[in-house]
Protein backbone atom coordinates (compact mmCIF):
# COMPACT_ATOMS: atom_id res chain seq x y z
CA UNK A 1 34.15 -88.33 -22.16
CA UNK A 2 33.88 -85.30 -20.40
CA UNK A 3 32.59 -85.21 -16.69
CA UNK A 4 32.76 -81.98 -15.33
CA UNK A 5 33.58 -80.46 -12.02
CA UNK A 6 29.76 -80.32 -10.74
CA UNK A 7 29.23 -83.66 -11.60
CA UNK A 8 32.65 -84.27 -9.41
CA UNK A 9 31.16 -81.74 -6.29
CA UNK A 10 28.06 -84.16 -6.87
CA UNK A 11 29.61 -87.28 -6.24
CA UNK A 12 31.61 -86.20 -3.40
CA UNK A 13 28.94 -84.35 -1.74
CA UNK A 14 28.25 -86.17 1.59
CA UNK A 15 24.40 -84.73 1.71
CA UNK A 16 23.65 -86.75 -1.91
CA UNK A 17 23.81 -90.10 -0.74
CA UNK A 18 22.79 -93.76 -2.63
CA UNK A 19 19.06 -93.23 -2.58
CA UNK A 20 20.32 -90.01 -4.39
CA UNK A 21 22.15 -91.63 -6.81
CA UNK A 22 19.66 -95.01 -7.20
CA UNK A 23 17.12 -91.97 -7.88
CA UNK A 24 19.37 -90.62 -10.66
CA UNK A 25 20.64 -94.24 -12.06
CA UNK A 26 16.53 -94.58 -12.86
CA UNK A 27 16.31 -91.30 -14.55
CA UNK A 28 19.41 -92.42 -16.46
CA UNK A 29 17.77 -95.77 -17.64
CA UNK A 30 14.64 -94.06 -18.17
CA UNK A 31 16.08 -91.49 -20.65
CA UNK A 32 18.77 -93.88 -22.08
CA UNK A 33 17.02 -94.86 -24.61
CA UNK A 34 14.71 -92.28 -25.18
CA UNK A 35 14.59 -89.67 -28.06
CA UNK A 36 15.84 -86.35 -27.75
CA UNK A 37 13.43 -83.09 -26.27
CA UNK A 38 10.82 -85.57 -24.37
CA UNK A 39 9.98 -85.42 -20.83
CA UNK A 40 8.90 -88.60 -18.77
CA UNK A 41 6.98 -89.04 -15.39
CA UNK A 42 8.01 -92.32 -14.03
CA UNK A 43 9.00 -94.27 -10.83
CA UNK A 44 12.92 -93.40 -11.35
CA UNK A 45 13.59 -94.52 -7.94
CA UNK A 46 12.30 -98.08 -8.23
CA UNK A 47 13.59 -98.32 -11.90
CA UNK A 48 16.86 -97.18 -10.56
CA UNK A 49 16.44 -99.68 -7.91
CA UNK A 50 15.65 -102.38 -10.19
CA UNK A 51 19.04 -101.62 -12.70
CA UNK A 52 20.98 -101.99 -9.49
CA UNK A 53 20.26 -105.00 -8.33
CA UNK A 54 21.29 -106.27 -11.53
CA UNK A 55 24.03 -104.27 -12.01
CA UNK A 56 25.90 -104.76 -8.22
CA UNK A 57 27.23 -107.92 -9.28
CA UNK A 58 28.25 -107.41 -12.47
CA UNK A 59 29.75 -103.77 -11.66
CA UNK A 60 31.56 -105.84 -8.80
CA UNK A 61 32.58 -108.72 -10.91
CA UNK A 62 34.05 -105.62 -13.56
CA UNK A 63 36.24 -103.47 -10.54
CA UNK A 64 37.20 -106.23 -8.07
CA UNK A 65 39.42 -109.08 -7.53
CA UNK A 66 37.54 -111.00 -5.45
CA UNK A 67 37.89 -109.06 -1.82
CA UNK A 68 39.87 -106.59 -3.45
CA UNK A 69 40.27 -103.85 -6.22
CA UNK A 70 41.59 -104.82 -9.36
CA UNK A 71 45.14 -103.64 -10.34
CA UNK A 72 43.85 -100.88 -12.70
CA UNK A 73 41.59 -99.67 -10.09
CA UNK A 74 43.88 -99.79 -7.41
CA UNK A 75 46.32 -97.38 -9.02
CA UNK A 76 43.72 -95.22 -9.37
CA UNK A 77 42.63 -95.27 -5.78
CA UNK A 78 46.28 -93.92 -4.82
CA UNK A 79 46.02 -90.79 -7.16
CA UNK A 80 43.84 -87.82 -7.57
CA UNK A 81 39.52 -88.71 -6.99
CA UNK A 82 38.69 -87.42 -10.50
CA UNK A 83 41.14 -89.97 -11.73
CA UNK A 84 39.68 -92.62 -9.87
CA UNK A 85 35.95 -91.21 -11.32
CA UNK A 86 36.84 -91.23 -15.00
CA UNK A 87 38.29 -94.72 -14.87
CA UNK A 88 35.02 -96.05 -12.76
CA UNK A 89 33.07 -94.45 -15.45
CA UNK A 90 34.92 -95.65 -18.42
CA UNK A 91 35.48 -99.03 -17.61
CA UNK A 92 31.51 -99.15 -17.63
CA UNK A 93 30.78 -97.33 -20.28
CA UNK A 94 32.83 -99.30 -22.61
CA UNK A 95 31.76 -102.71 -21.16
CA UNK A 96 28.14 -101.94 -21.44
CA UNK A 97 27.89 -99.05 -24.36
CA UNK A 98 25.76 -96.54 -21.95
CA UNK A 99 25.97 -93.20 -22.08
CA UNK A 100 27.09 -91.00 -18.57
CA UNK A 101 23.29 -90.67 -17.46
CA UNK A 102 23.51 -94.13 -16.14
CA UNK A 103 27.69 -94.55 -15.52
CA UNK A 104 28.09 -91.87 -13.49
CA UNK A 105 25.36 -92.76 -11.05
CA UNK A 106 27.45 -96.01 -10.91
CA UNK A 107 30.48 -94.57 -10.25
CA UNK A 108 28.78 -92.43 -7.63
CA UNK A 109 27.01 -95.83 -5.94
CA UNK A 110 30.47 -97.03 -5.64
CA UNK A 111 32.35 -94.77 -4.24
CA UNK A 112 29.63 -93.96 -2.18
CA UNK A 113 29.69 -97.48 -0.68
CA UNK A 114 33.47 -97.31 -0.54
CA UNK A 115 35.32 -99.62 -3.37
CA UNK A 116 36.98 -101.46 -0.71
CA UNK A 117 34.09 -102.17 1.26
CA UNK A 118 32.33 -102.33 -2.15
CA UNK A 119 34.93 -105.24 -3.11
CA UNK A 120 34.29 -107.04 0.19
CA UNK A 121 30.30 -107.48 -0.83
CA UNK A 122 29.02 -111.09 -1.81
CA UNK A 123 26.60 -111.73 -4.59
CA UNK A 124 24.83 -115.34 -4.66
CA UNK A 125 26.68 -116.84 -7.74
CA UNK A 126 24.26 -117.28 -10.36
CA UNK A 127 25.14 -118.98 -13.52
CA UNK A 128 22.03 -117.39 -16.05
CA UNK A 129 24.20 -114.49 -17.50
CA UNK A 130 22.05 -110.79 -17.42
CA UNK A 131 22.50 -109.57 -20.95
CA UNK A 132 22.56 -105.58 -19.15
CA UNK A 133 23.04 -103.81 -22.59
CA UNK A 134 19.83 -105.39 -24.01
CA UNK A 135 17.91 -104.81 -20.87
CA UNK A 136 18.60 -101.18 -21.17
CA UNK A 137 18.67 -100.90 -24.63
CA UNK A 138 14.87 -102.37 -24.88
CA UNK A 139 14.08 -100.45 -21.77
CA UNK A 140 13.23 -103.90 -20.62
CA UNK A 141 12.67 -103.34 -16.52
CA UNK A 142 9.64 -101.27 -17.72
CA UNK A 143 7.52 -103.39 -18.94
């Protein structure tokens, strides 16, 4: 995986702030899935808006322990932000296969909301399962 130290100034840059990286997480889903060298004109903030309100809960469910970070995370939180960044960013891209155009915009929603005050966020409990890999995958919040 390799996240460089831009990426890292990005994150942590106060100025680029969630509609930033909700902007960003649609040009992530938009290009996902798409083949190499082609361009796209499309409504990357509402796309991005879309993938986040399915992906809050999950992405919640995946770092916290109920009001809290998990273990793994919470070491993480202690040591060096880059640290913290590549494990945010991992964790997601091996749960849901996606490639950095879309995890690191995650990461970057998160630790722009805080992860403690991220942690403390309710989701209505809902028992239909979003399959988040397919929905990407098929480019599904496009149709």
């Amino acid at each position: 995986m390799n996240i460089n130290e831009d990426q890292i100034k990005k994150i942590l840059n106060n100025n680029l702030g969630v509609d930033y990286w909700i902007f960003e997480l649609g040009v992530g889903y938009v290009y996902e899935s798409s083949p190499p060298n082609i361009r796209h004109s499309a409504p990357y903030l509402e796309y991005g808006k879309k993938l986040w309100d399915l992906l809050e809960p999950e992405i919640h469910e995946l770092i916290c322990d109920k009001d809290f970070p998990k273990d793994w995370l919470n070491e993480l939180l202690e040591g060096d932000i880059r640290n913290l960044i590549l494990g945010i960013v991992s964790a997601v891209t091996a749960k849901y296969d996606i490639g950095l155009g879309i995890a690191i915009p995650i990461a970057a929603l998160v630790i722009k909301k805080g992860i403690k005050d991220f942690c403390k966020l309710r989701f209505q409990n809902n028992n239909e399962k979003v399959d988040i890999r397919t929905i990407i995958k098929n480019s599904e919040l496009r149709s």
